[in-house]
N, C-alpha and C. Protein backbone atom coordinates (compact mmCIF):
# COMPACT_ATOMS: atom_id res chain seq x y z
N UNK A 1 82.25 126.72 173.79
CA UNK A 1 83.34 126.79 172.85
C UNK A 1 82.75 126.68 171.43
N UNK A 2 83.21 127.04 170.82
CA UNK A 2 82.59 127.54 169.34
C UNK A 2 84.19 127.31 168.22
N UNK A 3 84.12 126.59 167.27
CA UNK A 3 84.84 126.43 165.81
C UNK A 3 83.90 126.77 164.70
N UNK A 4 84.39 128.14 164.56
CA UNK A 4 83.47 128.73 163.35
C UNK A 4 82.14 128.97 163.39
N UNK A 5 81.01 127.85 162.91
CA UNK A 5 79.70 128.56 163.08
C UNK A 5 79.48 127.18 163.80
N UNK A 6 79.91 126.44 164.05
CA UNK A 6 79.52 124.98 164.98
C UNK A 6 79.59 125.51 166.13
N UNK A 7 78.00 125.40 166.83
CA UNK A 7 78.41 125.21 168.47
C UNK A 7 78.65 123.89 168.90
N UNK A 8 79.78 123.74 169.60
CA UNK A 8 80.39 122.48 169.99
C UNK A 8 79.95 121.99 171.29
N UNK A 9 78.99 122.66 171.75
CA UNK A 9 78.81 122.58 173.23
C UNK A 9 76.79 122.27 172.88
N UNK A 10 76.66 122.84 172.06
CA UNK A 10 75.00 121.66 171.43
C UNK A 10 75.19 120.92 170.32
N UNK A 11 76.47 120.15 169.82
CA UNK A 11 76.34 119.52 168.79
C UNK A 11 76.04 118.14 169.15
N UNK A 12 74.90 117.73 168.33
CA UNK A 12 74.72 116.27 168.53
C UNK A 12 75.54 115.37 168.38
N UNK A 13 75.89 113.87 169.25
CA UNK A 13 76.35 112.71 168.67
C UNK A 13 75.27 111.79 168.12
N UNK A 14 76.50 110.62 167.74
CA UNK A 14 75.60 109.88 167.16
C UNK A 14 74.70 108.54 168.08
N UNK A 15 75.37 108.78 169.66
CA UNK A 15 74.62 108.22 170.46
C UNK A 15 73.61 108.63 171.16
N UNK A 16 72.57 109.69 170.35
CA UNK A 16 72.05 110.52 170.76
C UNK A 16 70.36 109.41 170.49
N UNK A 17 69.47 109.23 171.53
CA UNK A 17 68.04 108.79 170.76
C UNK A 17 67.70 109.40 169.77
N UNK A 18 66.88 108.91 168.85
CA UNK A 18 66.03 109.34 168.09
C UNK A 18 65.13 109.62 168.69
N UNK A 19 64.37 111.36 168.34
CA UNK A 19 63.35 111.54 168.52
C UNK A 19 61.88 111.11 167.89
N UNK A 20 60.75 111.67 168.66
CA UNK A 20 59.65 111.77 167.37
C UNK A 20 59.46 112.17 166.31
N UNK A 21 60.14 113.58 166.47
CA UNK A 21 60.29 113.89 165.39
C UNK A 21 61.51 113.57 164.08
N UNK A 22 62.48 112.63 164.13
CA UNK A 22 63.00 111.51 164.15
C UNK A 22 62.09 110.49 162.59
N UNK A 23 61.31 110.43 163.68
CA UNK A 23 60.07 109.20 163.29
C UNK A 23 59.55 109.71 162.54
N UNK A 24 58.48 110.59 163.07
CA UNK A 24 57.75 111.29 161.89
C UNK A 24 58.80 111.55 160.29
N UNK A 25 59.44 112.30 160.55
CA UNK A 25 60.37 112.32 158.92
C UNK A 25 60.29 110.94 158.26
N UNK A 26 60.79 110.52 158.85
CA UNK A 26 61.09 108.97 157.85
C UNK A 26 59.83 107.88 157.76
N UNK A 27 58.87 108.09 158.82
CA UNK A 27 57.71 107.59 158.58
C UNK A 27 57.06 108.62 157.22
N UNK A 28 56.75 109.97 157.08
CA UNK A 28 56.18 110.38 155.99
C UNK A 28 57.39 110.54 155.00
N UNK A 29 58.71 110.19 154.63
CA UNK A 29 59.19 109.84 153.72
C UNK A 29 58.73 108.63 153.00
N UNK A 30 58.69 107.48 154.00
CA UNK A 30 58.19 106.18 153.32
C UNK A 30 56.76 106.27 153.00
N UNK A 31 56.11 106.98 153.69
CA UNK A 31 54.63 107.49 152.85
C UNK A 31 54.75 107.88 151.65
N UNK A 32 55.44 108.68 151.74
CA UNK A 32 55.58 109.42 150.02
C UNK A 32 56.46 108.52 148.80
N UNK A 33 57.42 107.91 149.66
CA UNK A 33 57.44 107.14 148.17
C UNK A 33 56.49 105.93 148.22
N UNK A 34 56.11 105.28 148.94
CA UNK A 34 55.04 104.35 148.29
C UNK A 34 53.91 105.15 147.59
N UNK A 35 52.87 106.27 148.31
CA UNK A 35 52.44 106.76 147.52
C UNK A 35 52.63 107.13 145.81
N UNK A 36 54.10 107.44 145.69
CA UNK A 36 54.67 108.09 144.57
C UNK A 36 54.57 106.84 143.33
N UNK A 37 54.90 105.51 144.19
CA UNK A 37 55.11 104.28 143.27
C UNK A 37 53.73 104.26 142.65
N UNK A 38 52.84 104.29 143.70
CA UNK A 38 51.40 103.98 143.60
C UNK A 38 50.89 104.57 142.38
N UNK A 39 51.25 106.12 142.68
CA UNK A 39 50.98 107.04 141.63
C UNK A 39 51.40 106.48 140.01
N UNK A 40 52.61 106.69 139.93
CA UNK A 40 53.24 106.27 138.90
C UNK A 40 53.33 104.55 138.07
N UNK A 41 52.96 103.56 139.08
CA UNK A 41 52.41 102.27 138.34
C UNK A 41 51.71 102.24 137.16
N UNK A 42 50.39 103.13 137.47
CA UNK A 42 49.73 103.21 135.95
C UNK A 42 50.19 103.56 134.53
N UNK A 43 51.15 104.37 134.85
CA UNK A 43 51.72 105.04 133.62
C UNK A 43 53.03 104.01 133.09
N UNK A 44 53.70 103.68 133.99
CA UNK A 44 54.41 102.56 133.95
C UNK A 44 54.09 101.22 132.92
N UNK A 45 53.16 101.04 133.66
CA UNK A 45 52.06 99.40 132.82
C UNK A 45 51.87 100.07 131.69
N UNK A 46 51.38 100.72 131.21
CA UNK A 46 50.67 101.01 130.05
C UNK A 46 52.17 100.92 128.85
N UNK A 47 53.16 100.85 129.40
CA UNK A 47 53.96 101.14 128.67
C UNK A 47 54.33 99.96 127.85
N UNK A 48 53.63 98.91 128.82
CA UNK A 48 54.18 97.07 128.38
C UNK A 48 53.32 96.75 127.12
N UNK A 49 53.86 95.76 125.95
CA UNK A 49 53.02 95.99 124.93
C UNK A 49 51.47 95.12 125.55
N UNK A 50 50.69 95.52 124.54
CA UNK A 50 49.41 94.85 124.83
C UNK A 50 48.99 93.52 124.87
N UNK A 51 48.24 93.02 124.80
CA UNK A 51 47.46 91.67 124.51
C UNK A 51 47.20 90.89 122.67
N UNK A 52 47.29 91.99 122.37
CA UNK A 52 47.32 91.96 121.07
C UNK A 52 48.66 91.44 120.18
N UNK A 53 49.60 92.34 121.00
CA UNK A 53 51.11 92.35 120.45
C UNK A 53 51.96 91.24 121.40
N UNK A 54 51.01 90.69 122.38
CA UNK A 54 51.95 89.70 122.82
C UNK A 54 51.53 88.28 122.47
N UNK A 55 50.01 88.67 121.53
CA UNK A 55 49.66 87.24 120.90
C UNK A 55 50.32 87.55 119.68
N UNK A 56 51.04 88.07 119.27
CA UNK A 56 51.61 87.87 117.60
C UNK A 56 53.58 87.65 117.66
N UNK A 57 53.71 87.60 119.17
CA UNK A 57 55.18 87.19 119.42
C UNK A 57 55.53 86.13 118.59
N UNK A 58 54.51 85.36 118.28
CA UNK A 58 54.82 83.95 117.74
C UNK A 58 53.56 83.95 116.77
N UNK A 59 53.99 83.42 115.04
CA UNK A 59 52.73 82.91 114.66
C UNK A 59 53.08 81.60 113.89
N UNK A 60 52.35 81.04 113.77
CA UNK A 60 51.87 79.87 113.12
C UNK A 60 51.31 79.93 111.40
N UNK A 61 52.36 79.33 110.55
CA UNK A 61 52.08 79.54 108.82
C UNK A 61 52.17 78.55 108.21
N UNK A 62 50.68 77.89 107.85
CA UNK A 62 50.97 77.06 107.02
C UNK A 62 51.14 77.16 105.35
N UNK A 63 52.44 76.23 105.23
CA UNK A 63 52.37 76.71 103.81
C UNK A 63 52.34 75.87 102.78
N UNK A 64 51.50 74.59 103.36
CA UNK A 64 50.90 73.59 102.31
C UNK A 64 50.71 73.89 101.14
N UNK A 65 50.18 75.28 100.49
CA UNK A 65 49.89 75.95 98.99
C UNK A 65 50.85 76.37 98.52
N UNK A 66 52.26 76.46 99.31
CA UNK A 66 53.58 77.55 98.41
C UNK A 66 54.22 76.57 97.39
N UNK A 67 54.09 76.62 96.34
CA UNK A 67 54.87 75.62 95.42
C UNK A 67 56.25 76.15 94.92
N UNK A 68 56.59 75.51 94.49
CA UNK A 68 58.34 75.28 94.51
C UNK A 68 58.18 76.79 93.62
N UNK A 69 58.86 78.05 93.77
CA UNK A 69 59.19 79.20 92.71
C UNK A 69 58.24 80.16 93.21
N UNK A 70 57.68 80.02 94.20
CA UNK A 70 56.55 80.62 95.11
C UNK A 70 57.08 81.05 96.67
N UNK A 71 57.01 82.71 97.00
CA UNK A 71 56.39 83.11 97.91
C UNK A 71 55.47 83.59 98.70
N UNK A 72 55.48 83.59 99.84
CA UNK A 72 54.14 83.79 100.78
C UNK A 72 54.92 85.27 101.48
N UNK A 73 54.19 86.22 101.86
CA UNK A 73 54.78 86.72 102.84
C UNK A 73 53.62 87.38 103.99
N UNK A 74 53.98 87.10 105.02
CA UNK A 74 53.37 87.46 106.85
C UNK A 74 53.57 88.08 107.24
N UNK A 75 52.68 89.05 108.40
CA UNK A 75 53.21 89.85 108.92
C UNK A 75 53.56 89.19 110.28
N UNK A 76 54.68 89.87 110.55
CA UNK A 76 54.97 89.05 112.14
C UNK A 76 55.74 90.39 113.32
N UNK A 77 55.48 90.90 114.46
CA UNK A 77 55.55 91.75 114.93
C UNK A 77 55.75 93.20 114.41
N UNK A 78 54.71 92.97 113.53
CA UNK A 78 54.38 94.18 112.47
C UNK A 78 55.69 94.54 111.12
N UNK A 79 56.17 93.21 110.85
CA UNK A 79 56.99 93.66 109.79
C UNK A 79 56.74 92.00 109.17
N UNK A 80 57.19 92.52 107.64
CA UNK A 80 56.76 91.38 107.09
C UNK A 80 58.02 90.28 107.29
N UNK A 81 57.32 89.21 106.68
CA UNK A 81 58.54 88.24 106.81
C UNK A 81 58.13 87.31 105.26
N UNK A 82 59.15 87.12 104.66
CA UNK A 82 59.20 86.32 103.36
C UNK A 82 59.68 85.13 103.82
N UNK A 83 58.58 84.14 103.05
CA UNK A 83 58.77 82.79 102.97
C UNK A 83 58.80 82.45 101.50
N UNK A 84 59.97 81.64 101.39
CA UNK A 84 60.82 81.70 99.31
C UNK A 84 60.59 79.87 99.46
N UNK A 85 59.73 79.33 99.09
CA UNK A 85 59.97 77.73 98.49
C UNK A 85 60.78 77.89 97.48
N UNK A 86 62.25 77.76 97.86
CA UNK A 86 63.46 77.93 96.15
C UNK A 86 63.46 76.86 95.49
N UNK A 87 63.52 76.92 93.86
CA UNK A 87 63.64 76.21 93.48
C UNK A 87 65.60 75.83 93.39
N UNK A 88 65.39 74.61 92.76
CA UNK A 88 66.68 73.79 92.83
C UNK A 88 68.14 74.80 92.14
N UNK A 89 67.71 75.37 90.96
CA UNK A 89 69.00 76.28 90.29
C UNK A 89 69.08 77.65 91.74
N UNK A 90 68.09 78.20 92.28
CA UNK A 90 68.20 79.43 93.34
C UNK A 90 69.15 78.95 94.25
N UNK A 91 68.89 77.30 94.80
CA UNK A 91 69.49 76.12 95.81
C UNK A 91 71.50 76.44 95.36
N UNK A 92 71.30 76.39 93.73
CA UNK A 92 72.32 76.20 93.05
C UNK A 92 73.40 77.39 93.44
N UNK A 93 72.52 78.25 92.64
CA UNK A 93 73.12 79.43 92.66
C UNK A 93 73.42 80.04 93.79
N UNK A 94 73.09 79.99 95.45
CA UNK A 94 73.51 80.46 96.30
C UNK A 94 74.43 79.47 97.19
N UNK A 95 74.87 78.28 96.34
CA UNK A 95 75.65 77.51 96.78
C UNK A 95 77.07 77.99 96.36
N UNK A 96 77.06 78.33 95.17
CA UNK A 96 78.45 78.40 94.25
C UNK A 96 78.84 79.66 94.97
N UNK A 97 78.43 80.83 95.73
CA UNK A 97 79.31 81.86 95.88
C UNK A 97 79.82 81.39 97.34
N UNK A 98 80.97 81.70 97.10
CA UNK A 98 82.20 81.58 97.95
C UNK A 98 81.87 82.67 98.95
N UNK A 99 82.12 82.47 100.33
CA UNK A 99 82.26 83.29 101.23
C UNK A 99 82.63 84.53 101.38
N UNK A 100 84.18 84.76 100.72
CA UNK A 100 84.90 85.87 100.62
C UNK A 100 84.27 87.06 99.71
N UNK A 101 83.13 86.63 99.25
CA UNK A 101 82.47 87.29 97.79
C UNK A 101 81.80 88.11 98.12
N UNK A 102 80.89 87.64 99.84
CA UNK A 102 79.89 88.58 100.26
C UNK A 102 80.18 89.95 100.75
N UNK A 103 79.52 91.27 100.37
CA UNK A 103 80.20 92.01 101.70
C UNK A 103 79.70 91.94 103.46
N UNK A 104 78.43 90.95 103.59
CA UNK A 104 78.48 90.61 104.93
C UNK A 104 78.56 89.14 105.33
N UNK A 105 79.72 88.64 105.62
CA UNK A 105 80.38 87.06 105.85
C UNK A 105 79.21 86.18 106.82
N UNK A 106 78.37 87.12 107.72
CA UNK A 106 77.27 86.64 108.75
C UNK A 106 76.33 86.07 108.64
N UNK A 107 76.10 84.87 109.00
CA UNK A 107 74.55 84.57 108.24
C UNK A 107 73.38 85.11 108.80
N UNK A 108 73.28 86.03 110.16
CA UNK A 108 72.41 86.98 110.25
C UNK A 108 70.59 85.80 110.94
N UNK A 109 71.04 84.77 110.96
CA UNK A 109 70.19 83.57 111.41
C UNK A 109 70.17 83.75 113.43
N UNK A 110 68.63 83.88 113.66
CA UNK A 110 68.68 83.67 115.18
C UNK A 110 68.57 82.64 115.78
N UNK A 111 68.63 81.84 114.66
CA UNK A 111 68.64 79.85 115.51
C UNK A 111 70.27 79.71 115.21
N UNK A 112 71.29 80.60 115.17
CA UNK A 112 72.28 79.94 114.92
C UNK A 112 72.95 80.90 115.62
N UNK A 113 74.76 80.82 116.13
CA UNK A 113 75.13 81.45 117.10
C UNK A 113 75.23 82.55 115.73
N UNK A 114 75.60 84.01 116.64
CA UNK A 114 75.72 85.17 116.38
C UNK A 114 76.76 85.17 115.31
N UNK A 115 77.77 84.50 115.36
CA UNK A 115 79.22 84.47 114.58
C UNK A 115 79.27 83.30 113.18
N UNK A 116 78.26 82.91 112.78
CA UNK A 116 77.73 81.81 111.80
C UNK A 116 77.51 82.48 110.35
N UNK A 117 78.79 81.73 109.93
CA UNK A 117 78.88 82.16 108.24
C UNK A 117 77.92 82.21 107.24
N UNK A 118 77.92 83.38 106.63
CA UNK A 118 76.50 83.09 105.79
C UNK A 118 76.52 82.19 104.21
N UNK A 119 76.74 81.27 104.65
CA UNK A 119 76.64 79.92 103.68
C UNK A 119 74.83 79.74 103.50
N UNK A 120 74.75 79.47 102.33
CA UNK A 120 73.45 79.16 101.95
C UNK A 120 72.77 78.16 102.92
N UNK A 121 73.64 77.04 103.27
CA UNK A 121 72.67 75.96 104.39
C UNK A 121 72.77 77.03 105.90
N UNK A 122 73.69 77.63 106.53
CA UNK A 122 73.35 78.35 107.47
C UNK A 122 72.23 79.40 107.27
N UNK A 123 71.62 80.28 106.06
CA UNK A 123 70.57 81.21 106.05
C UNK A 123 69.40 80.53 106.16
N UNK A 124 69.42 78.89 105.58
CA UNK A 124 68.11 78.42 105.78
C UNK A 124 68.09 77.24 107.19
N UNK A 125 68.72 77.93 108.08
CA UNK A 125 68.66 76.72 108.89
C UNK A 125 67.48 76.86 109.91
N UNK A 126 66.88 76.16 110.49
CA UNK A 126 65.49 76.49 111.52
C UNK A 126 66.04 76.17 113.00
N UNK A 127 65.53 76.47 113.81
CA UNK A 127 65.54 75.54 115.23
C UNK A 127 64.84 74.34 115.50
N UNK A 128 65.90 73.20 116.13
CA UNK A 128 65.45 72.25 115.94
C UNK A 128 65.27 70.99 114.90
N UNK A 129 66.19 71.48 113.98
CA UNK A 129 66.31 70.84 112.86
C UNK A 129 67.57 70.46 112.87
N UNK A 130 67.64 68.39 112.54
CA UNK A 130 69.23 68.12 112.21
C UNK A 130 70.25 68.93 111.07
N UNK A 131 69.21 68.78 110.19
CA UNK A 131 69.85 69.47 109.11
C UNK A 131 68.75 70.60 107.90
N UNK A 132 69.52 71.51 107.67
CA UNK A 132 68.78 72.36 106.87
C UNK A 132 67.78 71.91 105.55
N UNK A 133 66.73 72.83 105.83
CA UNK A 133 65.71 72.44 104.98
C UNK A 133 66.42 73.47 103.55
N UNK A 134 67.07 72.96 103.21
CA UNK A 134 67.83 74.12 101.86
C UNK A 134 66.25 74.52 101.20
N UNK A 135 65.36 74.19 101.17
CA UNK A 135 64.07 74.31 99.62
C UNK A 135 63.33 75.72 100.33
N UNK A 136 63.25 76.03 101.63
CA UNK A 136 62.69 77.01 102.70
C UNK A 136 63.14 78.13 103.07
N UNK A 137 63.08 79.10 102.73
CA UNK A 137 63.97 80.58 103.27
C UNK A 137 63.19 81.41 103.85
N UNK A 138 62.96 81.63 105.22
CA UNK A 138 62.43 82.80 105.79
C UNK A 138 63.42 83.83 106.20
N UNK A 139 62.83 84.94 105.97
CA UNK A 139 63.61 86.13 106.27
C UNK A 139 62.74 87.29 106.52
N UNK A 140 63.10 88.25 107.20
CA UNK A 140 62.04 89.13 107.72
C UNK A 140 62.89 90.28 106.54
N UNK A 141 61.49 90.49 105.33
CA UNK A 141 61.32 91.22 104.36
C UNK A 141 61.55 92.88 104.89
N UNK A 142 62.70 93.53 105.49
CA UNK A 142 63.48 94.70 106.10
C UNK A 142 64.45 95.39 105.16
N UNK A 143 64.81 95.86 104.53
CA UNK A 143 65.98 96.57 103.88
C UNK A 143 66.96 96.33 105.20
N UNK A 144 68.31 96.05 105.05
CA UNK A 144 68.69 96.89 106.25
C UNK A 144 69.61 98.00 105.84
N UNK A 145 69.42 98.73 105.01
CA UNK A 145 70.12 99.82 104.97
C UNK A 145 69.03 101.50 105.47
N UNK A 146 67.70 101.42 104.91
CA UNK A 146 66.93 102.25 105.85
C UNK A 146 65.28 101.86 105.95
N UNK A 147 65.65 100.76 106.38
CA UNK A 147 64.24 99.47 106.55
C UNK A 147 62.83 100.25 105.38
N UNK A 148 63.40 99.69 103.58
CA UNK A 148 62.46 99.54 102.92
C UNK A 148 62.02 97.92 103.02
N UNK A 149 61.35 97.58 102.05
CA UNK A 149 60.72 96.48 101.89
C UNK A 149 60.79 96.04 100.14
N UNK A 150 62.27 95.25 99.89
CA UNK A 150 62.70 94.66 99.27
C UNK A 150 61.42 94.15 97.66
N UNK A 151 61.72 93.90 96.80
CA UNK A 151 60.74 93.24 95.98
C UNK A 151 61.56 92.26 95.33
N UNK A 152 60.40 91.51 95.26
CA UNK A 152 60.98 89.47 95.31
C UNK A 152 61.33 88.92 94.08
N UNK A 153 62.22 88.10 93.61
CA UNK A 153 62.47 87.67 92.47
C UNK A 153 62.98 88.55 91.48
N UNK A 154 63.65 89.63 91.71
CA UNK A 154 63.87 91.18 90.70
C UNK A 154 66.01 90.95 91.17
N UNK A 155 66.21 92.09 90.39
CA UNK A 155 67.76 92.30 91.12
C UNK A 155 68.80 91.89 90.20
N UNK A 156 69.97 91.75 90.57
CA UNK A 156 71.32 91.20 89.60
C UNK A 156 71.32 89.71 90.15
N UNK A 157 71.14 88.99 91.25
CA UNK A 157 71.28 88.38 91.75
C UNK A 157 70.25 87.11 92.13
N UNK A 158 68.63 87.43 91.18
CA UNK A 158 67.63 86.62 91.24
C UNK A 158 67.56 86.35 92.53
N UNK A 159 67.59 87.81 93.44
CA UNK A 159 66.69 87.26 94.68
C UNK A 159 65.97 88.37 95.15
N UNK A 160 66.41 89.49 95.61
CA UNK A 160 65.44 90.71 96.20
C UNK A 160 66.13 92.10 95.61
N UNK A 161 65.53 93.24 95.19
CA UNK A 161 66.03 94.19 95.22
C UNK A 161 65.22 95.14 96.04
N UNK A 162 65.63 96.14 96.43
CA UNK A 162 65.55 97.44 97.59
C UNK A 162 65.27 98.30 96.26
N UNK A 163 64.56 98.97 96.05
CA UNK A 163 64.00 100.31 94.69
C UNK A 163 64.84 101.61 95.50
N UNK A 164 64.45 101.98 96.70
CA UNK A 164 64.53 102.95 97.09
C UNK A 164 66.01 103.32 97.17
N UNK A 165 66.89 102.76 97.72
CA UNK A 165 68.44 102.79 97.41
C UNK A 165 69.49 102.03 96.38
N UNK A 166 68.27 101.23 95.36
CA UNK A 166 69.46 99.91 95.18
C UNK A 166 70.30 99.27 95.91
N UNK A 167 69.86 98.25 97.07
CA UNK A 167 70.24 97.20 97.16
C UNK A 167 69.86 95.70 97.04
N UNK A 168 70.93 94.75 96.51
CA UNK A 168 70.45 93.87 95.78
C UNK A 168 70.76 92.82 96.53
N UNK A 169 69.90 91.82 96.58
CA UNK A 169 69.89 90.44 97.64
C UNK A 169 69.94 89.41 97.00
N UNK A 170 70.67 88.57 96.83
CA UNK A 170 70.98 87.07 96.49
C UNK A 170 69.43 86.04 96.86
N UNK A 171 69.65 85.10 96.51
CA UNK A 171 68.65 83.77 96.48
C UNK A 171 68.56 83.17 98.06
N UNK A 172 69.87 83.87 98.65
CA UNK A 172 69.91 83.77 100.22
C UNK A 172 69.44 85.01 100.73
N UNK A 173 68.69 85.81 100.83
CA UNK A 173 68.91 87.56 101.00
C UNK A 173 69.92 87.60 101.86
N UNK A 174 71.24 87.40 100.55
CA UNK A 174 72.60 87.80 101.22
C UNK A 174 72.66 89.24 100.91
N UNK A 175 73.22 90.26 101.12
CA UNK A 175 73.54 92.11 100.78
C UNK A 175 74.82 91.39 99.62
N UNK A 176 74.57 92.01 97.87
CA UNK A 176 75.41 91.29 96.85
C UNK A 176 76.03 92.77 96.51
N UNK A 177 75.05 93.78 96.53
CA UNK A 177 75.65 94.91 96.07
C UNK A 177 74.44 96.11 96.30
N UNK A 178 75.44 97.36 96.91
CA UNK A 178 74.34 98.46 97.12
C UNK A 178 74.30 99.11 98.59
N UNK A 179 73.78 99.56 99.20
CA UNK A 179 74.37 100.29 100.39
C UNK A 179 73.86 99.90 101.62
N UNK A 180 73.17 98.32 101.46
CA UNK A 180 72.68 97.96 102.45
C UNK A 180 73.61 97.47 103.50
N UNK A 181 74.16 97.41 104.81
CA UNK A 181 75.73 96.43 104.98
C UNK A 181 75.48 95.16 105.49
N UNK A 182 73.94 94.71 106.10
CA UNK A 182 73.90 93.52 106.44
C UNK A 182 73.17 92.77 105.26
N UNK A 183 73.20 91.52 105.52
CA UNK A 183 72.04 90.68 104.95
C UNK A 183 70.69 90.89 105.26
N UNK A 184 69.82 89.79 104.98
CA UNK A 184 67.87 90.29 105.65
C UNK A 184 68.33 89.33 106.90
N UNK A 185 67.73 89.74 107.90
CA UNK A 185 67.23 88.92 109.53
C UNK A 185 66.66 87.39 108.97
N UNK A 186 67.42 86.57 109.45
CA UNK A 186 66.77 85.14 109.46
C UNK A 186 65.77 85.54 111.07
N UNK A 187 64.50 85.25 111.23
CA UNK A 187 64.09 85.13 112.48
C UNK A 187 64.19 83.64 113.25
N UNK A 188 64.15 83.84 114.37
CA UNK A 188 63.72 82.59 114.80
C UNK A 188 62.27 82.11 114.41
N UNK A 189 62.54 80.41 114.03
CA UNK A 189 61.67 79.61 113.40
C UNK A 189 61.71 78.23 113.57
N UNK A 190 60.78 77.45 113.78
CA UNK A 190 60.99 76.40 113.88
C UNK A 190 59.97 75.53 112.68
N UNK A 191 59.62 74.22 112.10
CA UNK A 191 59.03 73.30 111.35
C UNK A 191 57.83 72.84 112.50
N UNK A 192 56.79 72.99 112.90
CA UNK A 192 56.10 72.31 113.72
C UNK A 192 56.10 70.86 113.16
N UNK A 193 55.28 70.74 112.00
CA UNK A 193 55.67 69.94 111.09
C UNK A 193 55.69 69.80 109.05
N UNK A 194 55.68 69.51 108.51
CA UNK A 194 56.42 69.37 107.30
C UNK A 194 55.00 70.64 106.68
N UNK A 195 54.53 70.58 107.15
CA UNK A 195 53.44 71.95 106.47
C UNK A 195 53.08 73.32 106.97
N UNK A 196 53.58 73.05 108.41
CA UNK A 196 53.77 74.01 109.15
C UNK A 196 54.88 74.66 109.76
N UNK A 197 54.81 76.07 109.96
CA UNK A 197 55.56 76.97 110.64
C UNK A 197 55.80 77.57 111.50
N UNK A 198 56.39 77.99 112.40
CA UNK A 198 56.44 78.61 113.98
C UNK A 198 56.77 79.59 113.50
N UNK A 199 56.55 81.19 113.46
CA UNK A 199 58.08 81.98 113.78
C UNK A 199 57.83 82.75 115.09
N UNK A 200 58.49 83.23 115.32
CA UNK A 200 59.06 83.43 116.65
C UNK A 200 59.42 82.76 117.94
């Protein structure tokens, strides 16, 4: 008996043994993909960063020499990062602006939750610290409008300006005016101790 092109009278069930040939298929299927993994591992790995780039995840800065009106700046997973010893009027001046003033409200800090106002003591806050070191500002030296590299102490705002688009950064690198829309990246950082620095 025949339905269409099915012969119904040699169609297999499914209580049928498996043959050898059965076996063989799925034995050289599983050959081939382990082989295939095998193959492809190398190209895989190579893709993970190096030895090099996974010793600079984290560095260590001392900044025993930065005196008060003085920055340092590091490179840290290949982008720089500014360290600002502010003096007391910079302290001042990024105290007095009101929240509502900024155009980005975020303080843009990775020791602090994601949703953390950008108040001058939240931009300088570290991990691990009761309370903010206000005199200390790290920030990873980024434009964020098309990642230039800011220049220090210049601007409307006596803190960073961007040349390439005009944008201008506060004493917090808050975004004050110009086409950047965030603030600069606080990184994660911690105080090892009073002369030293962690970041990452």
């Amino acid at each position: 008996m025949t339905f269409g092109d099915l012969d119904v009278a040699h169609a297999h069930t499914d209580t049928q043994e498996p043959t050898r040939r059965d076996f063989l298929y799925i034995a050289t299927g599983a050959v081939t993909a382990v082989g295939a993994a095998a193959v492809l591992w190398p190209f895989i790995d190579q893709m993970n960063p190096d030895a090099s780039v996974q010793a600079l995840a984290s560095i260590e800065v001392d900044i025993t020499s930065v005196e008060v009106g003085q920055s340092l700046t590091v490179m840290w997973r290949g982008k720089p990062v500014f360290i600002r010893h502010r003096t007391e009027a910079e302290i001042e001046e990024a105290n007095a602006v009101p929240i509502g003033d900024l155009p980005d409200p975020i303080a843009r800090n990775a020791n602090l939750p994601a949703d953390a106002e950008a108040t001058d003591a939240n931009r300088v806050f570290a991990t691990g610290e009761a309370e903010p070191r206000l005199e200390w500002l790290l920030m990873v030296g980024v434009c964020t409008h098309l990642g230039c590299v800011p220049l220090g102490e210049q601007g409307d705002y006596d803190g960073w300006f961007c040349p390439c688009h005009g944008s201008h950064y506060d004493s917090a690198g808050r975004i004050r005016k110009g086409p950047a829309p965030r603030n600069l990246d606080v990184p994660e950082y911690e105080f090892v101790s009073d002369t030293l620095i962690r970041v990452g």
